[in-house]
PDB file of N, CA and C in Angstrom:
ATOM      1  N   UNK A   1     -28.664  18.032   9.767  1.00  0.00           N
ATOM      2  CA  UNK A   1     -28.251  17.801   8.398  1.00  0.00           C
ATOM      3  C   UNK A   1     -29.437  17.236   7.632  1.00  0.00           C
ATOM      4  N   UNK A   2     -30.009  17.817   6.269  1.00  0.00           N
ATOM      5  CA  UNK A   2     -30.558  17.171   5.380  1.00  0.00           C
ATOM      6  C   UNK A   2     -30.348  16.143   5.108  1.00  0.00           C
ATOM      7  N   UNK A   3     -31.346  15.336   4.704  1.00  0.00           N
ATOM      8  CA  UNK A   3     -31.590  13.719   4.010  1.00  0.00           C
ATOM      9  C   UNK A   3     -30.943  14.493   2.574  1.00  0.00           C
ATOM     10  N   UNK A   4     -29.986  13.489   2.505  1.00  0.00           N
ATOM     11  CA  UNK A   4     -29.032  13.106   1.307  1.00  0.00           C
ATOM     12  C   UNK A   4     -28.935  12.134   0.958  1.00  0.00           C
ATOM     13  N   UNK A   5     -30.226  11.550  -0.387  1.00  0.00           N
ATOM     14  CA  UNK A   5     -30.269  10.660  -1.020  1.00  0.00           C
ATOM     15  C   UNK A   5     -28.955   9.856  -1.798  1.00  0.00           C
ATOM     16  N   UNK A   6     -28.277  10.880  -2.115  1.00  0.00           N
ATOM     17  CA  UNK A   6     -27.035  10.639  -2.987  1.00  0.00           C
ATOM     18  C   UNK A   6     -25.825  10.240  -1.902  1.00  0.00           C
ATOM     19  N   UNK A   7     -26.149  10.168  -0.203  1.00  0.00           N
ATOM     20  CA  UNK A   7     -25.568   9.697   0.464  1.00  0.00           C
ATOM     21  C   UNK A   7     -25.477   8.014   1.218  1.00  0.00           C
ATOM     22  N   UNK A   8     -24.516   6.977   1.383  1.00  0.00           N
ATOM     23  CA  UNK A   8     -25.652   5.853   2.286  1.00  0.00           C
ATOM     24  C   UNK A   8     -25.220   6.752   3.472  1.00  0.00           C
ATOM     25  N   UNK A   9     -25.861   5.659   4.605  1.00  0.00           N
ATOM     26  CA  UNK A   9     -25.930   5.940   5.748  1.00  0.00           C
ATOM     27  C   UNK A   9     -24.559   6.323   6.609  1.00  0.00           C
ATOM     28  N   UNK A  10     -23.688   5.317   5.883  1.00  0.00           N
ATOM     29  CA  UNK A  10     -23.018   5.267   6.560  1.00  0.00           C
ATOM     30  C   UNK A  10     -21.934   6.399   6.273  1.00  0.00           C
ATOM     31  N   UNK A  11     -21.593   7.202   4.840  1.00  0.00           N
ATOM     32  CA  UNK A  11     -21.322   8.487   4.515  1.00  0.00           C
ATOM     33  C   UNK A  11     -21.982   9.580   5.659  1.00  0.00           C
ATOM     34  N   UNK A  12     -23.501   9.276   5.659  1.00  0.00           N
ATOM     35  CA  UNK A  12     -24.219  10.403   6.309  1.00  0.00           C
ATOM     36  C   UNK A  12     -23.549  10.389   7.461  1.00  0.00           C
ATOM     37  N   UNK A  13     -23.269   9.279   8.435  1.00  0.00           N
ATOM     38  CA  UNK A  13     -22.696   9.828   9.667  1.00  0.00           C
ATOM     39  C   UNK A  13     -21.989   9.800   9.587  1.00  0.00           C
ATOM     40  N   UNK A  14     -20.977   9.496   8.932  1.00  0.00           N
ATOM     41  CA  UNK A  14     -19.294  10.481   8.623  1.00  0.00           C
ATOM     42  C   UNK A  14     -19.167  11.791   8.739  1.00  0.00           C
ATOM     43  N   UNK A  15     -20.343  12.200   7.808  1.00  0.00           N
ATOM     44  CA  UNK A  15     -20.545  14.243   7.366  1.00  0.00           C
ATOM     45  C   UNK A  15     -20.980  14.461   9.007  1.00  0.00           C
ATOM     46  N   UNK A  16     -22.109  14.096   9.476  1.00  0.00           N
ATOM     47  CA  UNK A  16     -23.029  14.167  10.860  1.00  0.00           C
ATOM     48  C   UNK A  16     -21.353  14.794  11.586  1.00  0.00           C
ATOM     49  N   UNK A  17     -20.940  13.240  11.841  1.00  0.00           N
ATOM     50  CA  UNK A  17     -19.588  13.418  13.138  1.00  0.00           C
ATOM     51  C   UNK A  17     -18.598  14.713  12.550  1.00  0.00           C
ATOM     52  N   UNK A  18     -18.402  14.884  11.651  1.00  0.00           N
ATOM     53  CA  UNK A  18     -17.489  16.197  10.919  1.00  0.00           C
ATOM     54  C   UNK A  18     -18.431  17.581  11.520  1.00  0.00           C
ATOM     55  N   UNK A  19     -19.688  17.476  11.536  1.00  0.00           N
ATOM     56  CA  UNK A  19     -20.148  18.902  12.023  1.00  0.00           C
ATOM     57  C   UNK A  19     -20.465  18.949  13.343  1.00  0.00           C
ATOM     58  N   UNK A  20     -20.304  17.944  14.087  1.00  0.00           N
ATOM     59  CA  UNK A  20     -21.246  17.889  15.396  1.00  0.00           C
ATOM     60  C   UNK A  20     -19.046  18.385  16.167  1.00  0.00           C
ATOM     61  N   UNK A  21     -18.471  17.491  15.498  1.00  0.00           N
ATOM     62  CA  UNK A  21     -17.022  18.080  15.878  1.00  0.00           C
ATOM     63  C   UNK A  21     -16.078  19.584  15.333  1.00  0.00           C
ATOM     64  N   UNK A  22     -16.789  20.112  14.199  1.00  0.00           N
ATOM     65  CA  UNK A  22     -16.695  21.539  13.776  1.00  0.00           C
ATOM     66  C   UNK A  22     -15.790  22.176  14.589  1.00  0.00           C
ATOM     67  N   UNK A  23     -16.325  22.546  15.715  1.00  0.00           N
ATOM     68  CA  UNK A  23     -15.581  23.472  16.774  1.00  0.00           C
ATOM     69  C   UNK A  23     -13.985  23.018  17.581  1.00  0.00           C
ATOM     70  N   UNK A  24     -14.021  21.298  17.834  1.00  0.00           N
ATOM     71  CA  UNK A  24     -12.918  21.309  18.324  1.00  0.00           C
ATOM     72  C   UNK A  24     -11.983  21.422  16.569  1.00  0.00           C
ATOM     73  N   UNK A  25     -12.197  20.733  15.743  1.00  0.00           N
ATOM     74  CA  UNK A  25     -11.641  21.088  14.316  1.00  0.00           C
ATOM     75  C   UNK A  25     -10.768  22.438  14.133  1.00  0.00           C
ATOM     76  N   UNK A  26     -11.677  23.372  14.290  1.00  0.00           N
ATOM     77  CA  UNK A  26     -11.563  24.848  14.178  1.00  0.00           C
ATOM     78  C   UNK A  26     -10.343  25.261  15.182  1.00  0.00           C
ATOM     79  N   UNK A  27     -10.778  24.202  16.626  1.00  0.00           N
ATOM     80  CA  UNK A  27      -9.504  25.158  17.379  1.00  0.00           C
ATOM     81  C   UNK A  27      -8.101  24.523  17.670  1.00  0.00           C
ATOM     82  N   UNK A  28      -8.192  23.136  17.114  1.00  0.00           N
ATOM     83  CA  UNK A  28      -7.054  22.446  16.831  1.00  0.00           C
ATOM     84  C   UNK A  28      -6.149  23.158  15.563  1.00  0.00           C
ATOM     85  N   UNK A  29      -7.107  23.765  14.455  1.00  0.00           N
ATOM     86  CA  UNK A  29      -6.470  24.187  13.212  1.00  0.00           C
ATOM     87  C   UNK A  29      -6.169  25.708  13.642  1.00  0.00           C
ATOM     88  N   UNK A  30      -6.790  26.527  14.214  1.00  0.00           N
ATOM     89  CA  UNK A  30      -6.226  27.886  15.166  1.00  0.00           C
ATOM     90  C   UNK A  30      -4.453  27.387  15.967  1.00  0.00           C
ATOM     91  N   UNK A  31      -4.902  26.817  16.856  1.00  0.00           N
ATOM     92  CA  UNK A  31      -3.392  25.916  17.399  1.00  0.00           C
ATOM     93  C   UNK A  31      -2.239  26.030  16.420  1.00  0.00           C
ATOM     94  N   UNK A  32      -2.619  25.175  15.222  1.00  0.00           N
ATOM     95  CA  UNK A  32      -1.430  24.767  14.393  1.00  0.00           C
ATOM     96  C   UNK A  32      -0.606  26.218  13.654  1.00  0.00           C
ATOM     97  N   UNK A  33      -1.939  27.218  13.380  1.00  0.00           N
ATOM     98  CA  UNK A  33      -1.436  28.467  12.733  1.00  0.00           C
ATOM     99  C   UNK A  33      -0.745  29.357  13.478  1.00  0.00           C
ATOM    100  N   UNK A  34      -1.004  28.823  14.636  1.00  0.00           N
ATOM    101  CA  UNK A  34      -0.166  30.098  15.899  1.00  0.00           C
ATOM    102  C   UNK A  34       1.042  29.691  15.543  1.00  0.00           C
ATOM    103  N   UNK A  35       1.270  28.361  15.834  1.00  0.00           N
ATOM    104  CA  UNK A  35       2.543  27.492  16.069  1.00  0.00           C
ATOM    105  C   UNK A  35       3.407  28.020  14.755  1.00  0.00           C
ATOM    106  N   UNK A  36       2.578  27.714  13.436  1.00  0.00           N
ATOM    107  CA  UNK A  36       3.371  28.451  12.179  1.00  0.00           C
ATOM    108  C   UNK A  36       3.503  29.827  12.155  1.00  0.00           C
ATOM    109  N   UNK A  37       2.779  30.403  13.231  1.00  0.00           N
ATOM    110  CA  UNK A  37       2.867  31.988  12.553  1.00  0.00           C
ATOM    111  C   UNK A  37       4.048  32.469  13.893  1.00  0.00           C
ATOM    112  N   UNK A  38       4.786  31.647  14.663  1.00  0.00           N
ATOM    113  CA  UNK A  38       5.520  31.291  15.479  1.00  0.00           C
ATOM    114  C   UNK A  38       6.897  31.466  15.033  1.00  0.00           C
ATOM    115  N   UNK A  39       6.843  30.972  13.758  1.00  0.00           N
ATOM    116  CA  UNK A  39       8.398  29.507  13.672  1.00  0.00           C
ATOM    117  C   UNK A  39       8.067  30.916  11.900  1.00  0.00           C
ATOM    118  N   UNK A  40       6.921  31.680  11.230  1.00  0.00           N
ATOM    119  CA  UNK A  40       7.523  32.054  10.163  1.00  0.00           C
ATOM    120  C   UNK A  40       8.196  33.183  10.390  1.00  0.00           C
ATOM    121  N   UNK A  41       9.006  33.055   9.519  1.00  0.00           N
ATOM    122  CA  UNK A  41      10.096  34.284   9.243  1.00  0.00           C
ATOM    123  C   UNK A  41       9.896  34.990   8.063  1.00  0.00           C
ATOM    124  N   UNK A  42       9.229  34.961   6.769  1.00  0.00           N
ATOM    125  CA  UNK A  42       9.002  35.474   5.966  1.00  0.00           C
ATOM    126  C   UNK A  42       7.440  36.353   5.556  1.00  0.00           C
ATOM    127  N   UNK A  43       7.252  37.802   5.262  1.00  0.00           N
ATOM    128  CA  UNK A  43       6.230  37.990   6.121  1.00  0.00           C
ATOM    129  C   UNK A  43       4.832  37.867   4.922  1.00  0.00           C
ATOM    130  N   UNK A  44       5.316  37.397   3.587  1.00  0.00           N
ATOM    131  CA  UNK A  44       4.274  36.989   3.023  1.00  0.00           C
ATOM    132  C   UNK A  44       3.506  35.326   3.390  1.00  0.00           C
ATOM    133  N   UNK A  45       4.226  34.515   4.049  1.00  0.00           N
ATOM    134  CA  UNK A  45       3.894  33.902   4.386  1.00  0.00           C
ATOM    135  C   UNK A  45       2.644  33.961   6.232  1.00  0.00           C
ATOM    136  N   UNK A  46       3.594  34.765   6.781  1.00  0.00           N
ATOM    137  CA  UNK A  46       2.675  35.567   7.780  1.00  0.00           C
ATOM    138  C   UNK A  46       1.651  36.130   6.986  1.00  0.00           C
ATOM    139  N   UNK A  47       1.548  36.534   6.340  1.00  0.00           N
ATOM    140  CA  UNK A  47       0.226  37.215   5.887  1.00  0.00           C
ATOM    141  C   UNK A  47      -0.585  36.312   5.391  1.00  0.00           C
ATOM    142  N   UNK A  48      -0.203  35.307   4.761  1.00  0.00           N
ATOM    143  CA  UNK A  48      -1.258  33.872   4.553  1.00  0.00           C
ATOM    144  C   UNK A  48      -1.839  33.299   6.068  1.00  0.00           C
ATOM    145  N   UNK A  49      -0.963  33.093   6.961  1.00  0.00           N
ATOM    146  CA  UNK A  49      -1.071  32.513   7.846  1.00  0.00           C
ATOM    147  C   UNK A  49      -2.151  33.496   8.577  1.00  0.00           C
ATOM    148  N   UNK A  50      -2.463  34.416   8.915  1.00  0.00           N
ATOM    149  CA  UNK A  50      -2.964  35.679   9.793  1.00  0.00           C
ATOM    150  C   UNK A  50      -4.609  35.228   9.264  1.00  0.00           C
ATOM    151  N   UNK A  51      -4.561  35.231   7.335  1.00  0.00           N
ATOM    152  CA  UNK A  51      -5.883  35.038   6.458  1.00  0.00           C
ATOM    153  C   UNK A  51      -6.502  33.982   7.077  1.00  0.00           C
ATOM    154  N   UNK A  52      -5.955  32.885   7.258  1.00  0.00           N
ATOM    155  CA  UNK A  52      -6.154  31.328   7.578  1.00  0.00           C
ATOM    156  C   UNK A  52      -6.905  31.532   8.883  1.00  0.00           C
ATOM    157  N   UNK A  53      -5.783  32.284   9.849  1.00  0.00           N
ATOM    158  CA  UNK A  53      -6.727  32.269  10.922  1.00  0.00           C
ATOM    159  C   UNK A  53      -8.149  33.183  11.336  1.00  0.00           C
ATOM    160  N   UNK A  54      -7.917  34.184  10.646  1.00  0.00           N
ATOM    161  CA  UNK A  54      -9.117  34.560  10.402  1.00  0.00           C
ATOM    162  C   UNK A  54     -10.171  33.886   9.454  1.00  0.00           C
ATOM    163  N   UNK A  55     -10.041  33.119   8.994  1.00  0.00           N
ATOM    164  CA  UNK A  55     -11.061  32.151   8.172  1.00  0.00           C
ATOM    165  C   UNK A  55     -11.266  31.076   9.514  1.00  0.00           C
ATOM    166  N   UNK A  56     -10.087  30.439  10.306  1.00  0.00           N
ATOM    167  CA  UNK A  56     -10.882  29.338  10.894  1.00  0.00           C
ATOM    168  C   UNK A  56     -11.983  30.146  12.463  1.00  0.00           C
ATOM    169  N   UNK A  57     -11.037  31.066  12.332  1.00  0.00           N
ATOM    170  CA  UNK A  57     -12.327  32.507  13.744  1.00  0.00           C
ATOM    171  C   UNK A  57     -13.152  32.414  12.886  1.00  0.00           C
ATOM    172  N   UNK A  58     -14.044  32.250  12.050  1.00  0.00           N
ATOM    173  CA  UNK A  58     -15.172  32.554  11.571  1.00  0.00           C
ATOM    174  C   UNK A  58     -15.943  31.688  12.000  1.00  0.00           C
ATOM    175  N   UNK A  59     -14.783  30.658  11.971  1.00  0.00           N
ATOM    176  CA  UNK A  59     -15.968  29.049  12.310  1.00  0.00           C
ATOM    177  C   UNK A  59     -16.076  28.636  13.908  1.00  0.00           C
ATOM    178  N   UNK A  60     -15.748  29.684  15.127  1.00  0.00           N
ATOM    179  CA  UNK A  60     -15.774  29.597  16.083  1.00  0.00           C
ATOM    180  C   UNK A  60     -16.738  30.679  16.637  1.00  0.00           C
ATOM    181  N   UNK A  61     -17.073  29.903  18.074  1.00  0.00           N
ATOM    182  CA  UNK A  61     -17.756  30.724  18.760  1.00  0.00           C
ATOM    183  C   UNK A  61     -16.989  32.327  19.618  1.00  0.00           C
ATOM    184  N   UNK A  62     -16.150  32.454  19.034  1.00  0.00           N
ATOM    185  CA  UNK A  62     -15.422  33.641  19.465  1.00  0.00           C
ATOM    186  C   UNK A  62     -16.026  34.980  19.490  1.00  0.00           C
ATOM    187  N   UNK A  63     -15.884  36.141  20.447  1.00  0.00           N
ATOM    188  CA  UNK A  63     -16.471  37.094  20.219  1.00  0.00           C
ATOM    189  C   UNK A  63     -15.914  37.436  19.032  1.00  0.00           C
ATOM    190  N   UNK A  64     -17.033  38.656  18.569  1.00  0.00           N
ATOM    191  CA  UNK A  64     -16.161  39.212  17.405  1.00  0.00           C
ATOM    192  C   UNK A  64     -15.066  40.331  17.814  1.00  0.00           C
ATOM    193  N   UNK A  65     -15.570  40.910  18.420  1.00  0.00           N
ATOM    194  CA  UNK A  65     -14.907  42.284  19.090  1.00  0.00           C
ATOM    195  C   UNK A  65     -12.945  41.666  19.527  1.00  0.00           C
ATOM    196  N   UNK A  66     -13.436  40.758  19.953  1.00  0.00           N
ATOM    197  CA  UNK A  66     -12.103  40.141  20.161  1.00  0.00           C
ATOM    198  C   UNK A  66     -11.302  39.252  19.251  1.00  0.00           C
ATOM    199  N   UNK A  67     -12.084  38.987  17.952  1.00  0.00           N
ATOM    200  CA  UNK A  67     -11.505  38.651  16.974  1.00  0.00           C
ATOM    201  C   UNK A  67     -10.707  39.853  16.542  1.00  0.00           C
ATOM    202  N   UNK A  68     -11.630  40.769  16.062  1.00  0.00           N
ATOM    203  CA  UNK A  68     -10.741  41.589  15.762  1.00  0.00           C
ATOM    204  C   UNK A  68      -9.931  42.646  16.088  1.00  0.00           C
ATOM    205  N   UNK A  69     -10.266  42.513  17.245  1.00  0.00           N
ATOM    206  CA  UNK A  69      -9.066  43.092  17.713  1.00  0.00           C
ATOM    207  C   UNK A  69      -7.812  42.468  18.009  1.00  0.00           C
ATOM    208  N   UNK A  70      -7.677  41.212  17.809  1.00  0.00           N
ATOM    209  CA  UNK A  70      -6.373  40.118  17.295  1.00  0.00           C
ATOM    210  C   UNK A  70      -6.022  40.027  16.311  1.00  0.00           C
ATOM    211  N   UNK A  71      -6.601  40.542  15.486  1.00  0.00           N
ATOM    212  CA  UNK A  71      -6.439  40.235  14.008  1.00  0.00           C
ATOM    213  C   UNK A  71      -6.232  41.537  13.878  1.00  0.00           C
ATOM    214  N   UNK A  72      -6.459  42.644  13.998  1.00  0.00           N
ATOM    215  CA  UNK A  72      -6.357  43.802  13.879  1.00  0.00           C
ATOM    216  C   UNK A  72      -4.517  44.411  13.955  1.00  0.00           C
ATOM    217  N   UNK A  73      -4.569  43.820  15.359  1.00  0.00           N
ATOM    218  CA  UNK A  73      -3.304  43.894  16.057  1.00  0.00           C
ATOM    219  C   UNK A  73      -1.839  43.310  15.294  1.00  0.00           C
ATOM    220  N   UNK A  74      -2.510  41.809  14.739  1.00  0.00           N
ATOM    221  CA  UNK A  74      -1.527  41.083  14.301  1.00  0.00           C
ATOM    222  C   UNK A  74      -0.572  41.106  15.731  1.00  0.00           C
ATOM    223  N   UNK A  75      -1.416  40.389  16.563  1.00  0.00           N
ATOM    224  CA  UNK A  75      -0.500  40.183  18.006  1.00  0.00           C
ATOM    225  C   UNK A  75      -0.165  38.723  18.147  1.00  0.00           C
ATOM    226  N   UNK A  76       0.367  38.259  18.121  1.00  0.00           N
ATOM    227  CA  UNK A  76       0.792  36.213  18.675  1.00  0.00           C
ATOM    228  C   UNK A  76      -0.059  36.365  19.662  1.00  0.00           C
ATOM    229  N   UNK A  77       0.385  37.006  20.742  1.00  0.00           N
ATOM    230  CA  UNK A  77       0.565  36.260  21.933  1.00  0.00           C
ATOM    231  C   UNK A  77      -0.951  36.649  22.101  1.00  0.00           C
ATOM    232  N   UNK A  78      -1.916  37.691  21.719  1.00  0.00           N
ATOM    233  CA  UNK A  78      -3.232  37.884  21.936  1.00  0.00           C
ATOM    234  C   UNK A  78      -3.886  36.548  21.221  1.00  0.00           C
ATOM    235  N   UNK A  79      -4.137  36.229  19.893  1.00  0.00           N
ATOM    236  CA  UNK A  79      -4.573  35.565  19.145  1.00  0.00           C
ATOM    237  C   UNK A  79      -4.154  34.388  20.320  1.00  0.00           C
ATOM    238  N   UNK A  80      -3.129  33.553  21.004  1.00  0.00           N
ATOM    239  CA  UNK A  80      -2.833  32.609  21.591  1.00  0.00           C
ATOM    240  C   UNK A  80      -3.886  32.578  22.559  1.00  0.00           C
ATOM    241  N   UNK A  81      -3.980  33.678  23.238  1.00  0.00           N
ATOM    242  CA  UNK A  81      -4.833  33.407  24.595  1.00  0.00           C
ATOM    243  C   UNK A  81      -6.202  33.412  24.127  1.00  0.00           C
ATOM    244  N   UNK A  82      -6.645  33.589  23.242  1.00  0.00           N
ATOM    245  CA  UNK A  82      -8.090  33.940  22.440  1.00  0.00           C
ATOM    246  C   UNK A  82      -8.436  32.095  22.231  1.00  0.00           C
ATOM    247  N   UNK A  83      -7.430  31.725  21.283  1.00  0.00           N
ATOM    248  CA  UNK A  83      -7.439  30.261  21.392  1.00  0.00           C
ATOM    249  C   UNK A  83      -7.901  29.441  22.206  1.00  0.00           C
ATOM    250  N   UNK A  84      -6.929  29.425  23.574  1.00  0.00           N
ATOM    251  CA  UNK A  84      -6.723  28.925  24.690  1.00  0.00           C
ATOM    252  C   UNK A  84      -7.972  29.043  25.482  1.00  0.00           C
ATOM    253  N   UNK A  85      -9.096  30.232  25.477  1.00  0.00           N
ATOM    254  CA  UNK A  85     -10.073  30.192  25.623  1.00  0.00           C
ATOM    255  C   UNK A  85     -10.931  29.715  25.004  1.00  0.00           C
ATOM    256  N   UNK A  86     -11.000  29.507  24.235  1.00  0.00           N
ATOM    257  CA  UNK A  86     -11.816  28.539  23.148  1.00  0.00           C
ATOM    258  C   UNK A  86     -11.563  27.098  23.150  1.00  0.00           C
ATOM    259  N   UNK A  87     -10.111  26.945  23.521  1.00  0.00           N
ATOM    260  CA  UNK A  87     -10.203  25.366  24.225  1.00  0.00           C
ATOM    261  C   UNK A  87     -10.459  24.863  25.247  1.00  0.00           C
TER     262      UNK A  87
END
């Protein structure tokens, strides 16, 4: 991380610990969208939920090939085990 004058120190390692933890972030917030895309019943809301998780796969070390082909699919139970490897 850049020197950020407009930061003190003690901000700076706030931001620091937020990126150095990025990844578990990403797959705790993957987790939660399964769980909602689980429990929704309405399918515009599935379709938010599907976006989401393809936004937080971006921020993971996931293959791509296997991103999208979960996302492709719009499968639960694939996207779950994709996760689960990532945790």
């Amino acid at each position: 991380m850049a020197k950020r004058p407009d930061l003190t120190g003690h901000q700076r390692r706030i931001v620091q610990r937020y990126y150095d933890n990025l990844d578990t972030i990403s797959v705790q917030r993957l987790q939660e969208i399964v769980s909602d895309l689980a429990l929704a019943d309405d399918p515009r809301t599935a379709d938010r939920l599907w976006k989401r998780a393809e936004t937080a796969l971006a921020k993971t070390a996931a293959n791509d090939a296997e991103v999208r082909a979960a996302l492709a699919q719009r499968n639960l139970e694939s996207l779950a085990r994709l996760i689960a490897r990532l945790a």
